[in-house]
C-alpha atoms as a PDB file:
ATOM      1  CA  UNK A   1      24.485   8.029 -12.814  1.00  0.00           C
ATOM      2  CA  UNK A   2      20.990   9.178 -13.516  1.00  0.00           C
ATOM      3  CA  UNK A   3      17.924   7.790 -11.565  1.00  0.00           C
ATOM      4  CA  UNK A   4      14.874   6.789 -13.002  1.00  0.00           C
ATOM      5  CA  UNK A   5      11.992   7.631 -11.114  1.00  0.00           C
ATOM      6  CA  UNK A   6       9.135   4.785 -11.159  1.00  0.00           C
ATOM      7  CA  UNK A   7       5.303   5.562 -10.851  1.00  0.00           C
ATOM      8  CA  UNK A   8       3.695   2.662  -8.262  1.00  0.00           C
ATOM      9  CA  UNK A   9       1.881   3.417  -5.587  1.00  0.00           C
ATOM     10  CA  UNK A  10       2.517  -0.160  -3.939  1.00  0.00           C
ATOM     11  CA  UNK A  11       4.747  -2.051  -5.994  1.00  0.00           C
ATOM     12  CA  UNK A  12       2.654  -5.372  -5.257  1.00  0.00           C
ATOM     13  CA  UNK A  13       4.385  -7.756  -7.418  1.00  0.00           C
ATOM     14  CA  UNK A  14       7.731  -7.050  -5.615  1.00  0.00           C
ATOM     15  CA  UNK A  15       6.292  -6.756  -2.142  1.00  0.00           C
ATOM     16  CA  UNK A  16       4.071 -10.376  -3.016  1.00  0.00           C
ATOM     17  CA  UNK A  17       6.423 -12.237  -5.133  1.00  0.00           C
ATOM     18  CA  UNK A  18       9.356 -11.260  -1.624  1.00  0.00           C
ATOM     19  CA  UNK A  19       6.697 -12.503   0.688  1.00  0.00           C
ATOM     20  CA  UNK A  20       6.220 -15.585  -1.180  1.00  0.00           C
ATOM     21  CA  UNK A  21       9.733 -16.839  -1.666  1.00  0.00           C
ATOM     22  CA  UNK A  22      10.319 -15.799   1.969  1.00  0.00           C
ATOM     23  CA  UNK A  23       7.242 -17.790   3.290  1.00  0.00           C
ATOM     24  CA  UNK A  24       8.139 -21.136   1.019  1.00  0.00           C
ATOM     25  CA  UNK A  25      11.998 -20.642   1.817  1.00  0.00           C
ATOM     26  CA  UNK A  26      10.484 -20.866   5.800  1.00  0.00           C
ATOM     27  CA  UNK A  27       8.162 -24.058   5.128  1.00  0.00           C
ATOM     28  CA  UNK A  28      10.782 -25.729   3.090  1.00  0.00           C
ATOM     29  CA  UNK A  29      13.802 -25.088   5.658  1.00  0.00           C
ATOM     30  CA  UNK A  30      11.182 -26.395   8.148  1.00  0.00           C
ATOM     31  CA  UNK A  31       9.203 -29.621   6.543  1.00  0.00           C
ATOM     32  CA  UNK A  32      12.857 -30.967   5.204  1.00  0.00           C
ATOM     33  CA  UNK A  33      12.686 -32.065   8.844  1.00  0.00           C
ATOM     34  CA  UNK A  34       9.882 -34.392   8.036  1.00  0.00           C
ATOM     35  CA  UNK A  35      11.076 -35.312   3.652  1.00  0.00           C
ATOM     36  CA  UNK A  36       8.471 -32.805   2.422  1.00  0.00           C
ATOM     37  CA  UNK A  37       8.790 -29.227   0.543  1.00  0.00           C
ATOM     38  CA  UNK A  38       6.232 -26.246   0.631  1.00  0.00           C
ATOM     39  CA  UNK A  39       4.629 -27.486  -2.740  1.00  0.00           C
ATOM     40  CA  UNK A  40       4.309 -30.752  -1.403  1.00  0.00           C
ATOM     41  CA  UNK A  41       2.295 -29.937   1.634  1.00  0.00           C
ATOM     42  CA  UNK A  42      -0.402 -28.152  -0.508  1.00  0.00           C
ATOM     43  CA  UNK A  43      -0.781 -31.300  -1.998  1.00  0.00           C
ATOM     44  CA  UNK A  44      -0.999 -33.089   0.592  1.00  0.00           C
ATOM     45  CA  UNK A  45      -3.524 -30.766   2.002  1.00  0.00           C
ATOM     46  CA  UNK A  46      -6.222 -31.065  -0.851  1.00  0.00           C
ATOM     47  CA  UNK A  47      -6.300 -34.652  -0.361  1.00  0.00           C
ATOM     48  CA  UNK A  48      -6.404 -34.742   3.268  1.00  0.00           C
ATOM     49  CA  UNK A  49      -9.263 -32.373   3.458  1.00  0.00           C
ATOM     50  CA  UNK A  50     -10.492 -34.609   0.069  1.00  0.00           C
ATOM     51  CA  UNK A  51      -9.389 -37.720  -0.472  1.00  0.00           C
ATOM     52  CA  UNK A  52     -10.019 -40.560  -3.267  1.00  0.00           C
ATOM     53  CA  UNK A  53     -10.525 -37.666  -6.327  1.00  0.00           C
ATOM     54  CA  UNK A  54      -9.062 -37.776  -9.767  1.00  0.00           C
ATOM     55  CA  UNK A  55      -6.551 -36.103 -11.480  1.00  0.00           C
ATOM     56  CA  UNK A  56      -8.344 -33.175 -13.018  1.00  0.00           C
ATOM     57  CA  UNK A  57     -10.092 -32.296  -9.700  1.00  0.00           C
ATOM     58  CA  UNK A  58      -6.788 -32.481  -8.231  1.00  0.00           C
ATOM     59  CA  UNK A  59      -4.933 -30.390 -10.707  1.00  0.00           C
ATOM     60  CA  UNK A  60      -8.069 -27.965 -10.108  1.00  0.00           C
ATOM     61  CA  UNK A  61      -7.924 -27.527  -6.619  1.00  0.00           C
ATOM     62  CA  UNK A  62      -4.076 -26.754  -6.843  1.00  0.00           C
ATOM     63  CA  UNK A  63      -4.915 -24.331  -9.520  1.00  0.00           C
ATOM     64  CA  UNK A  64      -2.451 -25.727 -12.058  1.00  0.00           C
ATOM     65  CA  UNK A  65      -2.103 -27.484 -14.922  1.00  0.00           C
ATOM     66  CA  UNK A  66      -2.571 -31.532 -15.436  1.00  0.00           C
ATOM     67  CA  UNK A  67       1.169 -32.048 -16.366  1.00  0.00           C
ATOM     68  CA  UNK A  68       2.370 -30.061 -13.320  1.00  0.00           C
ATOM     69  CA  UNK A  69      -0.394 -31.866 -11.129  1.00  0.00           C
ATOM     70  CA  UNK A  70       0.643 -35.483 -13.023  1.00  0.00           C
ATOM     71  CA  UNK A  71       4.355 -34.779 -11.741  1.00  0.00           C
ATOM     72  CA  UNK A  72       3.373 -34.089  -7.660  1.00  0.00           C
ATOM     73  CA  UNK A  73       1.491 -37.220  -8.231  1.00  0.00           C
ATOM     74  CA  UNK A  74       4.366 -39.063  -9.230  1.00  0.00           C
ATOM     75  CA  UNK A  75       6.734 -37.478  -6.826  1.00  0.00           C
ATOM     76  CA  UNK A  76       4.336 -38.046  -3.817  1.00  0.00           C
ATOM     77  CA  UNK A  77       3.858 -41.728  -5.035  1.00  0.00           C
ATOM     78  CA  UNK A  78       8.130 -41.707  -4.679  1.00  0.00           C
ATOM     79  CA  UNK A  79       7.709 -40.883  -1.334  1.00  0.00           C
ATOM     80  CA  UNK A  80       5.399 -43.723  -0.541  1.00  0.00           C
ATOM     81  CA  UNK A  81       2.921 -40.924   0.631  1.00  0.00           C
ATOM     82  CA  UNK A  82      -0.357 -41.721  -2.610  1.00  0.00           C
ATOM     83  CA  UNK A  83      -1.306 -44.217  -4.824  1.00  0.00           C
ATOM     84  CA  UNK A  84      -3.071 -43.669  -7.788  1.00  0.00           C
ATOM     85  CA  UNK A  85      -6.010 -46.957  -8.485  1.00  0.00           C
ATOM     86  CA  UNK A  86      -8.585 -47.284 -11.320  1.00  0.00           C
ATOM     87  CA  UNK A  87     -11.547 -45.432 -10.890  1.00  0.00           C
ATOM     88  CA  UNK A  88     -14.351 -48.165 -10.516  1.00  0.00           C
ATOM     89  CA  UNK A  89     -17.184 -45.718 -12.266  1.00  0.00           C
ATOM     90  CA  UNK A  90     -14.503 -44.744 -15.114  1.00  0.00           C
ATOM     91  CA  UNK A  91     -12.067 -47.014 -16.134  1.00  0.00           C
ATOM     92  CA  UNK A  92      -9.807 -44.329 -17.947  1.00  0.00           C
ATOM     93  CA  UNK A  93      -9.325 -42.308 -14.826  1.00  0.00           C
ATOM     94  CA  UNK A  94      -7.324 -43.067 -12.398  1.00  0.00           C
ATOM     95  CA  UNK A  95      -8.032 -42.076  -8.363  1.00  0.00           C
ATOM     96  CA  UNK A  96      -5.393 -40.399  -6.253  1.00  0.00           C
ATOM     97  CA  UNK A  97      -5.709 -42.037  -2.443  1.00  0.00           C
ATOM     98  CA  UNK A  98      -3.155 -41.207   0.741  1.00  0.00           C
ATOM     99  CA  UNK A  99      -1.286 -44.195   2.190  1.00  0.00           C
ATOM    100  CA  UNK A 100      -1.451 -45.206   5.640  1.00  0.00           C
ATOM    101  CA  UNK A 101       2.934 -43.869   5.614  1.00  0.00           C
ATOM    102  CA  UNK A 102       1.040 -40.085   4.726  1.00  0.00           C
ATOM    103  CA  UNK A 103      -1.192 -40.106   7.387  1.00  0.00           C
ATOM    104  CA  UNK A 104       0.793 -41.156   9.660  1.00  0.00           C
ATOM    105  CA  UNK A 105       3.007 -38.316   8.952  1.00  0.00           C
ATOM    106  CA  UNK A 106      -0.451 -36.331   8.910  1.00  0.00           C
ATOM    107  CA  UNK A 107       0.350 -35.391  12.846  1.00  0.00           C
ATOM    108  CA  UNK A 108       4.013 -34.482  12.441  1.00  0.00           C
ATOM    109  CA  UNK A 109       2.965 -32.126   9.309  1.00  0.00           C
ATOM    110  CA  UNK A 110       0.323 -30.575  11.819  1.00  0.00           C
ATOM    111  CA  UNK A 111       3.096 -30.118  14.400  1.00  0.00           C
ATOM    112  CA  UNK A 112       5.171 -27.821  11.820  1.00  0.00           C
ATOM    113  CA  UNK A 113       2.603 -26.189  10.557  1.00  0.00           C
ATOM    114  CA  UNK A 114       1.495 -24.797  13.499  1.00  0.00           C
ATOM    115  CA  UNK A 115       5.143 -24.265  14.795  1.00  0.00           C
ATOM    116  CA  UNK A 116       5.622 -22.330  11.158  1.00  0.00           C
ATOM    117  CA  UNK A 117       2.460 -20.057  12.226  1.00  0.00           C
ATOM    118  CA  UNK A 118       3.184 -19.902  15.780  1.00  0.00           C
ATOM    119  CA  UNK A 119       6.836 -18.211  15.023  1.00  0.00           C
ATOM    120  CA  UNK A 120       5.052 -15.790  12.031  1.00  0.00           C
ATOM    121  CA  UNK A 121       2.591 -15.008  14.851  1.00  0.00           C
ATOM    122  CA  UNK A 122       4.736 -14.441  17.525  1.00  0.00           C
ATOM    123  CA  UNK A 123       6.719 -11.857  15.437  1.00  0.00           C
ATOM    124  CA  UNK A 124       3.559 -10.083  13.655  1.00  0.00           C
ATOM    125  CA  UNK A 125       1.303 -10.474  16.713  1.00  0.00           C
ATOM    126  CA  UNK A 126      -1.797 -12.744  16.587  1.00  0.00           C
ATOM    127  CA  UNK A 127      -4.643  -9.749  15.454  1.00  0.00           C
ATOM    128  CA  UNK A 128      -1.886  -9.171  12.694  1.00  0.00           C
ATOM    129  CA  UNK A 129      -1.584 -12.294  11.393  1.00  0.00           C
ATOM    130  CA  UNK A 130      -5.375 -12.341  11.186  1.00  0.00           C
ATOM    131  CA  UNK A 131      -6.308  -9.302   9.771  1.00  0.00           C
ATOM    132  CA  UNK A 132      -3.405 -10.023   6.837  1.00  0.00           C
ATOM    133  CA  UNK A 133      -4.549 -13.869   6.520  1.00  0.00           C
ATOM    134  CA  UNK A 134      -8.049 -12.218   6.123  1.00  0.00           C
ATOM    135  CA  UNK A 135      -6.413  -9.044   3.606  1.00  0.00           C
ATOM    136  CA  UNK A 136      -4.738 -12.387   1.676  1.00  0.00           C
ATOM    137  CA  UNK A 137      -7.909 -14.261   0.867  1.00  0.00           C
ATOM    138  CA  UNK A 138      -9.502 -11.002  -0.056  1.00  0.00           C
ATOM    139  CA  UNK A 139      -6.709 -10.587  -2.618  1.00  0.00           C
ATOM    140  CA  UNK A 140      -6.555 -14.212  -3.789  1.00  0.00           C
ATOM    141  CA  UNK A 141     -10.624 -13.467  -4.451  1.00  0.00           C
ATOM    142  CA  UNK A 142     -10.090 -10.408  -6.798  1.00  0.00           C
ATOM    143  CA  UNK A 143     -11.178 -10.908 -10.552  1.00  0.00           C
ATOM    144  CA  UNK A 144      -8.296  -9.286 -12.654  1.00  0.00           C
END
């Protein structure tokens, strides 16, 4: 059998798209304990840090599309954790607000998120973590 030799210097797309699956595979094995998935966290997340804001700016922040944004909606409504309400100003949009049942859960997501980082950190090292946290947004930051 012959080998083919292959010209990358870093092969990012294997080395990211590895990382990724490994991270999510982490979160997910670890927020089943508390009925959520990774996906569902970064939802969460937006509208924790901002709350009462409509579709579109949701689908924005997540960086996806409006369908794929529509369907968290309506699986985080499933789990009792959003609501979506009329806008008052606009009448054809509707507002996406957290339940009292999400923040509640609010602290236990906190708990294993920091549990999550605390196990990555204690295996990379703390100035690690940091420095490829920092390396990450850098990345994420690139216009190609």
């Amino acid at each position: 059998m012959q080998t083919i030799k292959i010209e990358s210097k870093y092969f990012l797309c294997t080395q990211l798209t590895r990382a990724a699956r490994k991270i999510v595979a982490h979160y997910n094995r670890e927020l089943a304990k508390v009925g959520l998935t990774a996906q569902q966290l970064i939802a969460l997340g937006i509208l924790i840090l901002e709350e009462d804001i409509s579709l579109g700016q949701f689908a924005k922040r997540l960086k996806m599309g409006k369908a794929g944004a529509a369907t968290m909606v309506t699986r985080l409504e499933a789990l009792g954790l959003v609501t979506k309400e009329p806008d008052p100003q606009d009448g054809r949009l509707n507002i996406i607000k957290l339940t009292d049942k999400a923040r509640e859960l609010h602290a236990n997501i906190q708990k294993t998120v920091l549990n999550l980082e605390g196990t990555i950190e204690s295996q990379m090292g703390a100035t690690n973590l940091e420095e490829f946290a920092s390396h990450l947004s850098t990345f994420l930051d690139l216009d190609f």
